[in-house]
Structures are given as structure tokens and as C-alpha cells.
N, C-alpha and C. Protein backbone atom coordinates (compact mmCIF):
# COMPACT_ATOMS: atom_id res chain seq x y z
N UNK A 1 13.37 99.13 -44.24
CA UNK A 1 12.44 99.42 -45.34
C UNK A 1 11.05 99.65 -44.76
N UNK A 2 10.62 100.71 -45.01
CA UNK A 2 9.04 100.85 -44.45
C UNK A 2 8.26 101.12 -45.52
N UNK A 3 7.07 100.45 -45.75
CA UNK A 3 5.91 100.30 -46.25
C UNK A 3 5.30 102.37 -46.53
N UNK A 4 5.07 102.79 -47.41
CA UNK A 4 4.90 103.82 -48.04
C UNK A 4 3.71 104.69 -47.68
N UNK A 5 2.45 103.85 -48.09
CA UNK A 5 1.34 104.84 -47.90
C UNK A 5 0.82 104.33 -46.42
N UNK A 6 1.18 102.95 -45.95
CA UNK A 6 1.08 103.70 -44.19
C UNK A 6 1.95 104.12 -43.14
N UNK A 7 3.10 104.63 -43.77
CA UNK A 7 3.86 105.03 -43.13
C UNK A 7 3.63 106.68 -43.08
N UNK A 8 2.74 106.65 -43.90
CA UNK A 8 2.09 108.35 -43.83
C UNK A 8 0.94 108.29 -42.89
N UNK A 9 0.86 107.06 -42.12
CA UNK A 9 -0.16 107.42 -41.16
C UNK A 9 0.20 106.90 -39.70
N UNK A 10 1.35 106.77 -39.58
CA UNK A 10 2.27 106.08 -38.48
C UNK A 10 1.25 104.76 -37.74
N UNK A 11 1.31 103.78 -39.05
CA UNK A 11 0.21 102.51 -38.17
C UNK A 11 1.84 101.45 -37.54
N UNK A 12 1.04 100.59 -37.05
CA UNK A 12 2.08 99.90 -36.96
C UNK A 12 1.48 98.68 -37.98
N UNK A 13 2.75 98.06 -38.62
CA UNK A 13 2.57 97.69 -40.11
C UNK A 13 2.15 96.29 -39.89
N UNK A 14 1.38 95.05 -40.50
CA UNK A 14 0.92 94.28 -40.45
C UNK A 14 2.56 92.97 -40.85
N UNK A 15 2.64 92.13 -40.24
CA UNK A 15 3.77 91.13 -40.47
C UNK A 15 4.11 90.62 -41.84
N UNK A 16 5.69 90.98 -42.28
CA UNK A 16 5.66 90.06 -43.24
C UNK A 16 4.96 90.64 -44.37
N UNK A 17 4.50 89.80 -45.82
CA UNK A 17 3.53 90.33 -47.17
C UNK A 17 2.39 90.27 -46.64
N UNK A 18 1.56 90.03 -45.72
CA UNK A 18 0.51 90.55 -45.67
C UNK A 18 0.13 91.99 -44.90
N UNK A 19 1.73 93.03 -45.14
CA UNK A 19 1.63 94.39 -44.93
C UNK A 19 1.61 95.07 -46.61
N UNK A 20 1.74 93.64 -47.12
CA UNK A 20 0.72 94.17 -48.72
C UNK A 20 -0.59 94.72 -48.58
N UNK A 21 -1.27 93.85 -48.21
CA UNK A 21 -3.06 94.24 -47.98
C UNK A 21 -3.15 95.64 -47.35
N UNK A 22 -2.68 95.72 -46.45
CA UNK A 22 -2.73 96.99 -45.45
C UNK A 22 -1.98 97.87 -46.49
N UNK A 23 -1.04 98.25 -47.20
CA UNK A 23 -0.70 99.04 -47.66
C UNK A 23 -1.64 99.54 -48.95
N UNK A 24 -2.27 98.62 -49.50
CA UNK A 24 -3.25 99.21 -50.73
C UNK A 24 -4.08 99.45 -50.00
N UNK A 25 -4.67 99.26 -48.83
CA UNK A 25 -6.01 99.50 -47.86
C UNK A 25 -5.52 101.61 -47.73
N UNK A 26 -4.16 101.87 -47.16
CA UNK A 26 -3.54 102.83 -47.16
C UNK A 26 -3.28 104.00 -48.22
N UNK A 27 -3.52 103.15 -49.10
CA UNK A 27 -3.25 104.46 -50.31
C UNK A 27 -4.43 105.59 -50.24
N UNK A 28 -5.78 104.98 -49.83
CA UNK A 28 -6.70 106.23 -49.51
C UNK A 28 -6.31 107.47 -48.81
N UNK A 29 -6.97 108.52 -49.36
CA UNK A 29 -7.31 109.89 -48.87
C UNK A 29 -7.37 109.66 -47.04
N UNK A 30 -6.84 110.25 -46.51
CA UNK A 30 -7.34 110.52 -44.55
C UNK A 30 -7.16 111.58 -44.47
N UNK A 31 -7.92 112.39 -43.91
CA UNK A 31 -8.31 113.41 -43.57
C UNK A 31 -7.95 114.46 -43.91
N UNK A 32 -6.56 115.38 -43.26
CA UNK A 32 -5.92 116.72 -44.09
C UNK A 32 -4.56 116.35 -44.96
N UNK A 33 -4.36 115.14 -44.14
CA UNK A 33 -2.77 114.80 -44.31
C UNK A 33 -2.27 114.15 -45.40
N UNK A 34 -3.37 113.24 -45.77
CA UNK A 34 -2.73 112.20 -46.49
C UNK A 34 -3.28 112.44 -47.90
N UNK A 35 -3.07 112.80 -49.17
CA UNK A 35 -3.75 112.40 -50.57
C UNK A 35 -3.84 111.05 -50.87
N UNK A 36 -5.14 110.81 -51.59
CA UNK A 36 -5.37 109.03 -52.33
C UNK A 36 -4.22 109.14 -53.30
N UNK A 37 -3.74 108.57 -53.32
CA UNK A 37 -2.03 107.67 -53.78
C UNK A 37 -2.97 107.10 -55.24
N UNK A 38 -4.13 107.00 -55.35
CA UNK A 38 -4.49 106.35 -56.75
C UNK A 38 -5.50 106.96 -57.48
N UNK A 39 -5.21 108.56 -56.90
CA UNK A 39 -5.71 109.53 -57.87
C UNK A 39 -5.02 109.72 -59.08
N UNK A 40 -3.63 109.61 -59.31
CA UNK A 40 -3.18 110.54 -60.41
C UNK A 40 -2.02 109.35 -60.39
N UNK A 41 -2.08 109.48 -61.98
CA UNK A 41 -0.75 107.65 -62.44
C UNK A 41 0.40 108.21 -62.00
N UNK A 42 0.93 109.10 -61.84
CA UNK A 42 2.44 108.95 -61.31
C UNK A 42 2.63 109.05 -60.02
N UNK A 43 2.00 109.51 -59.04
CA UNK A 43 1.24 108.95 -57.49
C UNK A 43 1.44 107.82 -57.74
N UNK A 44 0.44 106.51 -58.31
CA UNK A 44 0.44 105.41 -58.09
C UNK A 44 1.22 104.63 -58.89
N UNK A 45 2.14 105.34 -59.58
CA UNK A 45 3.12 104.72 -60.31
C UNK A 45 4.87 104.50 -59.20
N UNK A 46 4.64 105.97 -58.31
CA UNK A 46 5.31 105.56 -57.29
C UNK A 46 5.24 104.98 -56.16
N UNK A 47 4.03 104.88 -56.04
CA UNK A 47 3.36 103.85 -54.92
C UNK A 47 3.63 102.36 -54.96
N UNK A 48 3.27 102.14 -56.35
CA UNK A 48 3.54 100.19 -56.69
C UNK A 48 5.13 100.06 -57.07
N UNK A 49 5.28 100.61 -57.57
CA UNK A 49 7.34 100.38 -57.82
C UNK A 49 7.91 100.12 -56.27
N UNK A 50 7.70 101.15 -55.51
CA UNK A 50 8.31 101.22 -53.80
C UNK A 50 7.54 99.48 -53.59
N UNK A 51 6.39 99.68 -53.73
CA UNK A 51 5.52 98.38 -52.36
C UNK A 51 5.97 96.98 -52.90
N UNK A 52 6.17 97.07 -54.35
CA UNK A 52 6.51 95.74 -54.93
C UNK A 52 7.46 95.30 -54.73
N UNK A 53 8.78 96.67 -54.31
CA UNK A 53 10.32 95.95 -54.43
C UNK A 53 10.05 95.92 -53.04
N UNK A 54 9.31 96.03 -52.09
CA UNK A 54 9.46 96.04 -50.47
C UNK A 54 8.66 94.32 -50.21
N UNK A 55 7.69 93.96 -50.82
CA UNK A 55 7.03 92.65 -50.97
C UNK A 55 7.64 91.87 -51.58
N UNK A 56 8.65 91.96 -52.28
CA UNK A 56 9.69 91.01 -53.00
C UNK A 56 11.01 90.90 -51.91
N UNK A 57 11.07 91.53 -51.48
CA UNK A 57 12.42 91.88 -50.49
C UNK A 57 11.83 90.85 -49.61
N UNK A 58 10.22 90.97 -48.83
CA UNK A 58 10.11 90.47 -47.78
C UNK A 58 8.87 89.17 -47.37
N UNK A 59 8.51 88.64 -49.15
CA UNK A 59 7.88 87.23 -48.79
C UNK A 59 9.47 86.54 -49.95
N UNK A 60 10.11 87.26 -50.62
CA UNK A 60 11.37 86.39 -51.41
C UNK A 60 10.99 85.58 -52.22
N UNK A 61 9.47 86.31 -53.11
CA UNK A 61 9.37 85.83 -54.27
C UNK A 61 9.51 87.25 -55.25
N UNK A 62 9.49 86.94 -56.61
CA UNK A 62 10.01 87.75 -57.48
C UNK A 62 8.32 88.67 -58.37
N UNK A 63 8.81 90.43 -58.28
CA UNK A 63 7.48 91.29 -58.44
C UNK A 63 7.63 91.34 -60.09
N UNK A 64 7.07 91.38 -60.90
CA UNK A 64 7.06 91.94 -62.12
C UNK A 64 7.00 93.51 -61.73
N UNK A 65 7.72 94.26 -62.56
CA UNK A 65 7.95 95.86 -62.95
C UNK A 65 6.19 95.98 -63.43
N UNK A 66 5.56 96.91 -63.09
CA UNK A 66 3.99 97.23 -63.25
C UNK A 66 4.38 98.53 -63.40
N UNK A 67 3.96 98.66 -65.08
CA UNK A 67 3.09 100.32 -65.43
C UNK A 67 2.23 100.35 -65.34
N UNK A 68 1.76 101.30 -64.60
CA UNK A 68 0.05 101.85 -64.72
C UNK A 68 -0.49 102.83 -65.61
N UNK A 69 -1.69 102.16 -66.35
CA UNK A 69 -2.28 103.31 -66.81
C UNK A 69 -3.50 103.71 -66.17
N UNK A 70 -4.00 104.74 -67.11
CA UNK A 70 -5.80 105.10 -65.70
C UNK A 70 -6.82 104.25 -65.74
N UNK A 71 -6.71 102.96 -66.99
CA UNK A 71 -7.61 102.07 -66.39
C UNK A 71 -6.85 101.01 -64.90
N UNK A 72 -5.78 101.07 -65.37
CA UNK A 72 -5.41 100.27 -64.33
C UNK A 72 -5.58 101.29 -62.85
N UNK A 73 -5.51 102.27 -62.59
CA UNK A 73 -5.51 102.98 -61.38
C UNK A 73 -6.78 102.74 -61.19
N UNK A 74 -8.09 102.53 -62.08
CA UNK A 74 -9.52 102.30 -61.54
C UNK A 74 -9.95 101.18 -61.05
N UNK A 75 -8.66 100.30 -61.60
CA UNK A 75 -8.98 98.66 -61.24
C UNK A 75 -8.44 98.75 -60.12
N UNK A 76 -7.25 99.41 -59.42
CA UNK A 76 -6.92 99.28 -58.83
C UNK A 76 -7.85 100.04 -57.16
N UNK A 77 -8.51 101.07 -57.58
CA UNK A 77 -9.28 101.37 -56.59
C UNK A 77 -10.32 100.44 -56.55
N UNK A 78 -11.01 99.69 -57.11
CA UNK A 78 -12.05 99.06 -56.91
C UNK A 78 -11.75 97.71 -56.16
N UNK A 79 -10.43 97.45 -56.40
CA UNK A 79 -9.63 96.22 -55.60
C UNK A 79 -9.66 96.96 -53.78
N UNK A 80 -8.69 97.87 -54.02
CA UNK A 80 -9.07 98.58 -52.70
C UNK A 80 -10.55 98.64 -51.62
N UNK A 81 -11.25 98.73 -52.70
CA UNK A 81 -12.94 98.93 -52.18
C UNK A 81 -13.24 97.45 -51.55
N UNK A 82 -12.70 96.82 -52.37
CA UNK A 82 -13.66 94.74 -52.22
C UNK A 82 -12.41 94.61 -50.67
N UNK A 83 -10.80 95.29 -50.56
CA UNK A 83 -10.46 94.76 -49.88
C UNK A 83 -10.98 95.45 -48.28
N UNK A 84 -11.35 96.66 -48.62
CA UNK A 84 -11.93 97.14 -47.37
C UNK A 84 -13.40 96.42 -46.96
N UNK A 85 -14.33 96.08 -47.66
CA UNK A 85 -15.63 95.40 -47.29
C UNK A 85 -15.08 93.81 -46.93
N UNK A 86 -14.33 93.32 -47.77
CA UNK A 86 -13.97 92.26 -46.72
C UNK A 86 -12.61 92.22 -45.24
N UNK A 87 -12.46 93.21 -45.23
CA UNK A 87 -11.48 93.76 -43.71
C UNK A 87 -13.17 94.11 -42.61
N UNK A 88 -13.91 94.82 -43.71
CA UNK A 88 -15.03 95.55 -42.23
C UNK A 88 -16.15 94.36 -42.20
N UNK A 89 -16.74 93.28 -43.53
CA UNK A 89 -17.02 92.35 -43.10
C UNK A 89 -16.86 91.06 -41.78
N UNK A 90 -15.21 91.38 -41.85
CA UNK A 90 -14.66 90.36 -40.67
C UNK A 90 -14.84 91.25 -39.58
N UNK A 91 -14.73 92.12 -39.33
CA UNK A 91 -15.14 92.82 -38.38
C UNK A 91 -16.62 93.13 -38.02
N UNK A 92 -17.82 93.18 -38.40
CA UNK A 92 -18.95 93.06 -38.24
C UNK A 92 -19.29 91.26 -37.41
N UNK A 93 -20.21 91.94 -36.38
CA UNK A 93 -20.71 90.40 -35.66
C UNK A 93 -21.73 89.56 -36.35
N UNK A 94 -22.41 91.04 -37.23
CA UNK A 94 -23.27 90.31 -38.23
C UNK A 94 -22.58 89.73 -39.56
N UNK A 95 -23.05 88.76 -39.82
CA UNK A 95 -22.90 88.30 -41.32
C UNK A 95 -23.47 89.03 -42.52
N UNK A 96 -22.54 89.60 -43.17
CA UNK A 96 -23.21 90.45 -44.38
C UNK A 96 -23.08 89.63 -45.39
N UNK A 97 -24.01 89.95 -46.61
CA UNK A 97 -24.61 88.63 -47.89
C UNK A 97 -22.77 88.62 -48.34
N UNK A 98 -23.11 87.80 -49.12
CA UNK A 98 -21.74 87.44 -49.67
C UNK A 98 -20.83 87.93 -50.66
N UNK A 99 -20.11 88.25 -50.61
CA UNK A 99 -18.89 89.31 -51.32
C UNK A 99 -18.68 88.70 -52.22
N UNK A 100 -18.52 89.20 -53.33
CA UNK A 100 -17.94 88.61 -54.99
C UNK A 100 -16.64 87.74 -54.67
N UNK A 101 -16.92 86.75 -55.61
CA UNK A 101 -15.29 86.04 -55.60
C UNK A 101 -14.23 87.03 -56.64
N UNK A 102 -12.74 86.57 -55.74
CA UNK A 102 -11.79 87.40 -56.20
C UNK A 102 -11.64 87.41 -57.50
N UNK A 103 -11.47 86.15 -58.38
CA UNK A 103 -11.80 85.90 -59.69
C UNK A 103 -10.20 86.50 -60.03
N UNK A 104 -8.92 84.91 -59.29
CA UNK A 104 -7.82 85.55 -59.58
C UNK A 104 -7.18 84.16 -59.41
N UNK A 105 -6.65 84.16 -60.35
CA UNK A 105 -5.07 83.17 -60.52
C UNK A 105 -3.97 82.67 -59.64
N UNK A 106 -3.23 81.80 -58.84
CA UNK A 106 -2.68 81.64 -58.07
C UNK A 106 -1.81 80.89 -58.68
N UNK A 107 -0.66 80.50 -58.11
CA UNK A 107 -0.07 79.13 -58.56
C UNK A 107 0.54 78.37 -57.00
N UNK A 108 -0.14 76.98 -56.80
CA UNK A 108 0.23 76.57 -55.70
C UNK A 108 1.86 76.02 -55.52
N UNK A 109 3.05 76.02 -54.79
CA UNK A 109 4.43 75.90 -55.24
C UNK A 109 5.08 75.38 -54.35
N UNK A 110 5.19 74.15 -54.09
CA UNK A 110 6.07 73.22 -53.43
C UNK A 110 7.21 73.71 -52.81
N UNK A 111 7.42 74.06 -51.49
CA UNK A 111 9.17 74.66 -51.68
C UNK A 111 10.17 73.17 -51.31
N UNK A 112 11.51 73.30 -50.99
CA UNK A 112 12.32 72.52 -50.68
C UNK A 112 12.65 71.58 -49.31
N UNK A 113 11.45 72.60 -48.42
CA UNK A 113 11.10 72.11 -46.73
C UNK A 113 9.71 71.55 -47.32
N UNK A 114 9.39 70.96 -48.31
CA UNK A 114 7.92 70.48 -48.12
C UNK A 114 6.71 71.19 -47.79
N UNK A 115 6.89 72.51 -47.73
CA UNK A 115 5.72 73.49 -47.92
C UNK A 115 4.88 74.26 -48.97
N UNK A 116 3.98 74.13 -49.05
CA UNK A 116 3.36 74.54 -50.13
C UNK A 116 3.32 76.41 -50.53
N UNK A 117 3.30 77.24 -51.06
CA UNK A 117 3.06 78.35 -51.20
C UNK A 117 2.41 78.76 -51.95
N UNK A 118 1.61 79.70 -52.25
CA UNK A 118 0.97 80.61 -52.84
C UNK A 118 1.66 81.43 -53.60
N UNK A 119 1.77 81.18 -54.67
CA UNK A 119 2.65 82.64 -55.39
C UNK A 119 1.54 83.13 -56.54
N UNK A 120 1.30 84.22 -56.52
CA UNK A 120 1.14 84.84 -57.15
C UNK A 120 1.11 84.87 -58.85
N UNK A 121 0.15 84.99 -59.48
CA UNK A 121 0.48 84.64 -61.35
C UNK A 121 -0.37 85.53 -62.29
N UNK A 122 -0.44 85.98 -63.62
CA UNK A 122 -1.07 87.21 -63.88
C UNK A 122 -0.10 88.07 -64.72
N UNK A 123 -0.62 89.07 -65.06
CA UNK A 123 0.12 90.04 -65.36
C UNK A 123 -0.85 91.01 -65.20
N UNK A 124 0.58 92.00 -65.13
CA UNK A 124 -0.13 93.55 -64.63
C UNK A 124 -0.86 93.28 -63.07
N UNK A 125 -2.21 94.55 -63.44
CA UNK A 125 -2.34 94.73 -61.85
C UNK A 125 -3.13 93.37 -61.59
N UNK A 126 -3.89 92.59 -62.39
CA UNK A 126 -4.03 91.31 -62.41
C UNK A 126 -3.19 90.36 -61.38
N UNK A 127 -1.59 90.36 -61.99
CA UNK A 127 -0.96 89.83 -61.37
C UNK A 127 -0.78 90.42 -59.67
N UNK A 128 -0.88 92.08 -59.59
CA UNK A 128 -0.94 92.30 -58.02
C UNK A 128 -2.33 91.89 -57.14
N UNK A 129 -3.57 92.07 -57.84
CA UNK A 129 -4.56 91.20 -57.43
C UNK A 129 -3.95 90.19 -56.61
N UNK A 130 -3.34 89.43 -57.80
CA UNK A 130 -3.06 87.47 -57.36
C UNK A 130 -2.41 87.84 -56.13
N UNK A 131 -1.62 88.73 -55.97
CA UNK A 131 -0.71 88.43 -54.83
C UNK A 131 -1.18 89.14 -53.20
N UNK A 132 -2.30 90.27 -53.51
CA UNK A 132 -3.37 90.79 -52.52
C UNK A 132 -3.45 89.37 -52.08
N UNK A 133 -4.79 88.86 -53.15
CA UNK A 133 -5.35 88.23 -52.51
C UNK A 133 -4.71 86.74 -51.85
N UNK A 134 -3.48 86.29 -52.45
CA UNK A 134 -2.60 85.02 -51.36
C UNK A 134 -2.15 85.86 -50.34
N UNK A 135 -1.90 87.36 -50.16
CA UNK A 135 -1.41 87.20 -48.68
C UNK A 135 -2.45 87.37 -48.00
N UNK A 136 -3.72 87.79 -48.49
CA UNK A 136 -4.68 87.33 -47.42
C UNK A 136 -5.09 86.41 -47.06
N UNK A 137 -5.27 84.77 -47.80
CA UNK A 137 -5.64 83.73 -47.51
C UNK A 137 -4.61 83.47 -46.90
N UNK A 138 -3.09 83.75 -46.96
CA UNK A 138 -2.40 83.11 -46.32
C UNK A 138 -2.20 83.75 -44.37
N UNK A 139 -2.42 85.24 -44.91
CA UNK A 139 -2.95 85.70 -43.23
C UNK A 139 -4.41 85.49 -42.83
N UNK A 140 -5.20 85.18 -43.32
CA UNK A 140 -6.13 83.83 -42.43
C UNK A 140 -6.23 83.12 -41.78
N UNK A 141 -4.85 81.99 -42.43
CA UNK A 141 -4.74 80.51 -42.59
C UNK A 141 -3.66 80.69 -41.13
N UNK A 142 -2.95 82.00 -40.81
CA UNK A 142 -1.85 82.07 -39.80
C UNK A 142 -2.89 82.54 -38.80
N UNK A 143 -4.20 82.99 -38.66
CA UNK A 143 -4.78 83.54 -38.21
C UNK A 143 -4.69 84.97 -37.30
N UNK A 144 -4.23 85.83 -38.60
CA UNK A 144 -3.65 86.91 -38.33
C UNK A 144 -4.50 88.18 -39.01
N UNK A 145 -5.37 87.46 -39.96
CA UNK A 145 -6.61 88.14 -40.52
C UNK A 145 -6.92 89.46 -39.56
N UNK A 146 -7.70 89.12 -38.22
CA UNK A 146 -8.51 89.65 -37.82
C UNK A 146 -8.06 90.66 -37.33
N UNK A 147 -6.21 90.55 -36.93
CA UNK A 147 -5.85 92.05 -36.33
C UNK A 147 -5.89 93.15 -37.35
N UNK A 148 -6.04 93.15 -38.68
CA UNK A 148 -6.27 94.18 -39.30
C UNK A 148 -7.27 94.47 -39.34
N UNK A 149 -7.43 96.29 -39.30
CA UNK A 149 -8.91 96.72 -38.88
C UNK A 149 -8.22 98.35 -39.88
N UNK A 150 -9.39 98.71 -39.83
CA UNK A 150 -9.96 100.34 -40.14
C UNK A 150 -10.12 101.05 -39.06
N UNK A 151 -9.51 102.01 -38.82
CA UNK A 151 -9.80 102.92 -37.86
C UNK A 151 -11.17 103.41 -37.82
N UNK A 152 -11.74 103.80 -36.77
CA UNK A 152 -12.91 103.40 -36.64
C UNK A 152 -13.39 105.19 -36.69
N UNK A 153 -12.44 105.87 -36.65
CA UNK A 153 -12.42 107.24 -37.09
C UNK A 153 -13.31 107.46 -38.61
N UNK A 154 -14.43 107.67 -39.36
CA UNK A 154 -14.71 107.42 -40.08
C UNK A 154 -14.12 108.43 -41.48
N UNK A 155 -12.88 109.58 -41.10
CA UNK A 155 -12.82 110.38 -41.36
C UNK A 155 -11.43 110.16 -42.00
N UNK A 156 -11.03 108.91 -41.52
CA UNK A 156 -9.60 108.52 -41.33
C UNK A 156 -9.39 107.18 -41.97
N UNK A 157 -9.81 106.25 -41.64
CA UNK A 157 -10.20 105.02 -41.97
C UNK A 157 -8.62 104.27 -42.13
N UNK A 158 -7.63 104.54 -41.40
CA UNK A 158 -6.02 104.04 -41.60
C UNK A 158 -6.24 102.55 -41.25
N UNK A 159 -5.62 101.69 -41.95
CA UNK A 159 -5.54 100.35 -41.85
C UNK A 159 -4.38 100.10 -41.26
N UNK A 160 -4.71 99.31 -40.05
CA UNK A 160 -3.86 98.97 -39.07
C UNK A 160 -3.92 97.87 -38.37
N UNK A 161 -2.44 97.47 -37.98
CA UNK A 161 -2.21 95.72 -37.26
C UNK A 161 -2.51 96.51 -36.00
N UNK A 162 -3.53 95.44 -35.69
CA UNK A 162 -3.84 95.60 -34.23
C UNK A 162 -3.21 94.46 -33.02
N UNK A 163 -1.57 95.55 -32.41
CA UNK A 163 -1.48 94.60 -31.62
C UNK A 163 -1.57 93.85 -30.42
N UNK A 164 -2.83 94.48 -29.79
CA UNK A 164 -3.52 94.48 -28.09
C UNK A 164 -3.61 93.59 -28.25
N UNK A 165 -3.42 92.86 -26.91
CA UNK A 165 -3.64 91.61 -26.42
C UNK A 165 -4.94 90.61 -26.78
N UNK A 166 -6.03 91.52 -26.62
CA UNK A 166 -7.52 90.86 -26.85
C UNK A 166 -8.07 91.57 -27.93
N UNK A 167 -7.35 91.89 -28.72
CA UNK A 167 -7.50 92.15 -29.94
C UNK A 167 -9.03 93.61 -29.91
N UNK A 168 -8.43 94.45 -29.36
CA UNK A 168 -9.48 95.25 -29.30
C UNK A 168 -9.53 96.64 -29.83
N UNK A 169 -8.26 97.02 -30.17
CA UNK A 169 -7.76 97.92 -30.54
C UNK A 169 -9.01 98.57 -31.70
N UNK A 170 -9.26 100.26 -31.86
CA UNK A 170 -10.34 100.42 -33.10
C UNK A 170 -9.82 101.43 -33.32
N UNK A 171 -8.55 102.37 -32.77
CA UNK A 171 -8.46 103.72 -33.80
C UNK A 171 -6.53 103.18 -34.00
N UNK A 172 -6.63 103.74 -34.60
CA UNK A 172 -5.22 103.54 -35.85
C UNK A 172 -3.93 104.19 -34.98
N UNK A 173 -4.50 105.35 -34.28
CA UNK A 173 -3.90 106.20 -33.38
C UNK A 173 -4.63 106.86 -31.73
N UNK A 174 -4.72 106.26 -31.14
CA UNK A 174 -5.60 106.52 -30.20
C UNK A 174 -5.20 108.09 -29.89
N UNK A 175 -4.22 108.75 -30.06
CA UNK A 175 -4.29 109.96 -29.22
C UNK A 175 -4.87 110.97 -30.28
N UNK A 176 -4.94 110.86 -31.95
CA UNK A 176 -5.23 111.02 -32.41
C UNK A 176 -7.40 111.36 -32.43
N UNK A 177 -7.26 110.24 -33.23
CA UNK A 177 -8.39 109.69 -33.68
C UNK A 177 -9.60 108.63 -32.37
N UNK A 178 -8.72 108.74 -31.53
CA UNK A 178 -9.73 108.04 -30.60
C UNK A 178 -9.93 109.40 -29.51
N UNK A 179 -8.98 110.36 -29.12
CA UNK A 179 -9.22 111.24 -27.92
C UNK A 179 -10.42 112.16 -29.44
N UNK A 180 -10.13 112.38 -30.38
CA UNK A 180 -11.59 113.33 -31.12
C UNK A 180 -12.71 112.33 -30.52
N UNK A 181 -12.51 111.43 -30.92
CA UNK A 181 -14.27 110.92 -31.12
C UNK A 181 -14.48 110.82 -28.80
N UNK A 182 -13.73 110.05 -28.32
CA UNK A 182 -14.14 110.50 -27.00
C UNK A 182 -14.42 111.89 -26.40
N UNK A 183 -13.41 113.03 -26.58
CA UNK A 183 -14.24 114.19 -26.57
C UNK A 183 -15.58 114.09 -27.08
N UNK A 184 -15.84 114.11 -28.39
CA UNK A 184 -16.94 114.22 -28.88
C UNK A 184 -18.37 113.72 -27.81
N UNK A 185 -17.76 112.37 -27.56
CA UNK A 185 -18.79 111.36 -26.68
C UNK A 185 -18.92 112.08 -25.62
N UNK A 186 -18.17 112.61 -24.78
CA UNK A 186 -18.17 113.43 -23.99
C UNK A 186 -18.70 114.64 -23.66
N UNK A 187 -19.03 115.29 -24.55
CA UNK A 187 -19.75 116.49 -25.01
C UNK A 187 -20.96 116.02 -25.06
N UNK A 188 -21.23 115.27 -25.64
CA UNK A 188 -22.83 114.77 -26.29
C UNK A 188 -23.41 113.88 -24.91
N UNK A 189 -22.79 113.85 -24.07
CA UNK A 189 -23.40 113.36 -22.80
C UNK A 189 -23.96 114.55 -21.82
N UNK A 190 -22.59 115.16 -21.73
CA UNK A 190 -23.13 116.39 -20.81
C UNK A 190 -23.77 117.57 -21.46
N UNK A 191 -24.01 117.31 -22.64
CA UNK A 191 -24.91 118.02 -23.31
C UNK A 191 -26.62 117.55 -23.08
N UNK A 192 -26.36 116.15 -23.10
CA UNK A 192 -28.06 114.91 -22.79
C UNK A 192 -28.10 115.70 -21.41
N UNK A 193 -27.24 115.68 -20.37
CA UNK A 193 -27.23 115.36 -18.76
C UNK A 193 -27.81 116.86 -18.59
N UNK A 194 -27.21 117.86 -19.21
CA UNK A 194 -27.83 119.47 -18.83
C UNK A 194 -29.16 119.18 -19.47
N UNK A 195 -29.53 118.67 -20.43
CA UNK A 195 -31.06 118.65 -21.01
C UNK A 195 -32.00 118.40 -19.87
N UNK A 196 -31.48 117.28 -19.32
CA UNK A 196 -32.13 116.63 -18.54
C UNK A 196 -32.28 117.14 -17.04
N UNK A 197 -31.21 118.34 -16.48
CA UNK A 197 -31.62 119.13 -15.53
C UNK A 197 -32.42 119.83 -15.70
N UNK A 198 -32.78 120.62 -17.11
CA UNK A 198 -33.97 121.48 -17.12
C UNK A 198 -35.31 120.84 -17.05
């Protein structure tokens, strides 16, 4: 089973439900290739049917069936927006002022090994909110947060598990999106360096 709107950008997918987060991070527009998945309700009507039965399959808790209408597709981009400023927040060395609280429902849930879980509660996209936002506290808490990043391509912006060793990874696709922008760098040097012979 592969994850939908980043599998249109060949990332490699984040572990487990917190390749939830990364996949609504994914539904955006990139560059020639990809259309925003939450432009038009039956786009994102096939977007959440696929991701929900793939997040139910693979944290093995149970999705409610979600219709969307176009307010819900606006709620749903603006969720997108808060989840990208807090993905590029964690990534900034600086501390930026403080991000709105999620202002979302959880239910904490005992399992049968004595572990507690996060499930998800709500209805509608409400209820997918709830469940964004537990697999992110819960990829925090595994400290797995930080390998998700934005391609640093600004053109592109693919959300991707970063899985280098020292966690350094910044384009989504290096042969892609990292050989443009190094050309680029490259150009704009020996472009400085000839200035500087005359």
C-alpha cells in the first residue's frame, strides 16, 4: 500500500501513521508535475478515502468515511498551512513566536500491554485534524519529528523522511531538486569570479 499524494513525488515515506502528516503536507501543488489534491472536492475526496483506509490499515485504529465539502477542503488547506510552519519551525535554529494551539480533541486509550494511545475523536475533518495532530505528538515523543523536512527546493516543497545518518538531508530528491539549485550556485559563483577578473 503506498501513501498517494507522495507517492507522486517519489519521497521516501515517513514510518508507520505519522506518514499521515507527510501525506497532507503532500497534497500541495510541486512544480509541473504534481496538482494541489485540495483544489477541487473530488481530488480531495479521493485523496482522504485512499489515506484514511491506508492509516487505518497501518496504526489499526478505525477511520470514519469523510465527505468533503468546499468548506471542508478550506479547512483542510489551512490545516496543511499550520502543519507546514510547524515542520519549517522545527527546522529553523531560530525560535519563531509561537504557533496557534491545535484546538483538537484526543482521546487518551489504555491498550491491553499497558500502553497508553492517542486515538483520535471528532467528526469530519475535525476528526482528521485529531488524528494529524496525535501522529505528530506521537512522532515527537519517538523522536522522529525532526526527520521530516520540506524540500528545500522552494518550487517543490515535497515532504520527506529524511533518512541520512546525521540527519541532513534538504532536497526531497537530490538529483532532482538539489543538482538545479547546485548548478544554479555554481553559475552564480563563476559568474561573481569573472566579475572579479575584470
Amino acid at each position: 500500500m503506498s501513501w498517494k499524494a507522495s507517492a507522486r513525488h517519489g519521497v521516501r515515506e515517513a514510518p508507520g501513521g505519522f506518514a499521515l502528516v507527510q501525506e497532507l503536507l503532500n497534497t500541495r501543488a510541486a512544480m509541473s508535475y504534481a496538482q494541489d489534491l485540495l483544489d477541487a472536492t473530488e481530488d480531495a475526496q479521493w485523496w482522504v478515502t485512499d489515506t484514511l483506509a491506508i492509516w487505518s490499515h497501518t496504526s489499526g485504529l478505525s477511520a470514519p468515511t469523510l465527505l468533503l465539502s468546499a468548506a471542508d477542503l478550506r479547512s483542510l488547506r489551512r490545516l496543511r498551512t499550520a502543519f507546514e510552519h510547524v515542520v519549517l519551525a522545527g527546522a529553523s535554529p531560530e525560535p519563531d513566536s509561537a504557533l496557534p494551539p491545535a484546538d483538537v480533541q484526543v482521546s487518551l486509550v489504555p491498550d491491553g500491554t499497558g500502553w497508553v494511545r492517542v486515538v483520535p475523536t471528532g467528526r469530519g475533518v475535525r476528526w482528521l485534524a485529531s488524528a494529524l495532530w496525535a501522529e505528530a505528538l506521537s512522532a515527537q515523543q519517538a523522536g522522529m519529528w525532526p526527520r521530516l523536512k520540506l524540500c528545500n527546493n522552494a518550487a517543490c516543497r515535497a515532504a520527506f523522511f529524511d533518512t541520512s545518518r546525521n540527519n541532513s538531508g534538504v532536497w526531497h530528491d537530490v538529483s532532482t531538486c538539489g543538482n538545479t539549485a547546485n548548478l544554479r550556485a555554481f553559475r552564480e559563483r563563476r559568474r561573481l569570479l569573472g566579475q572579479e577578473h575584470h
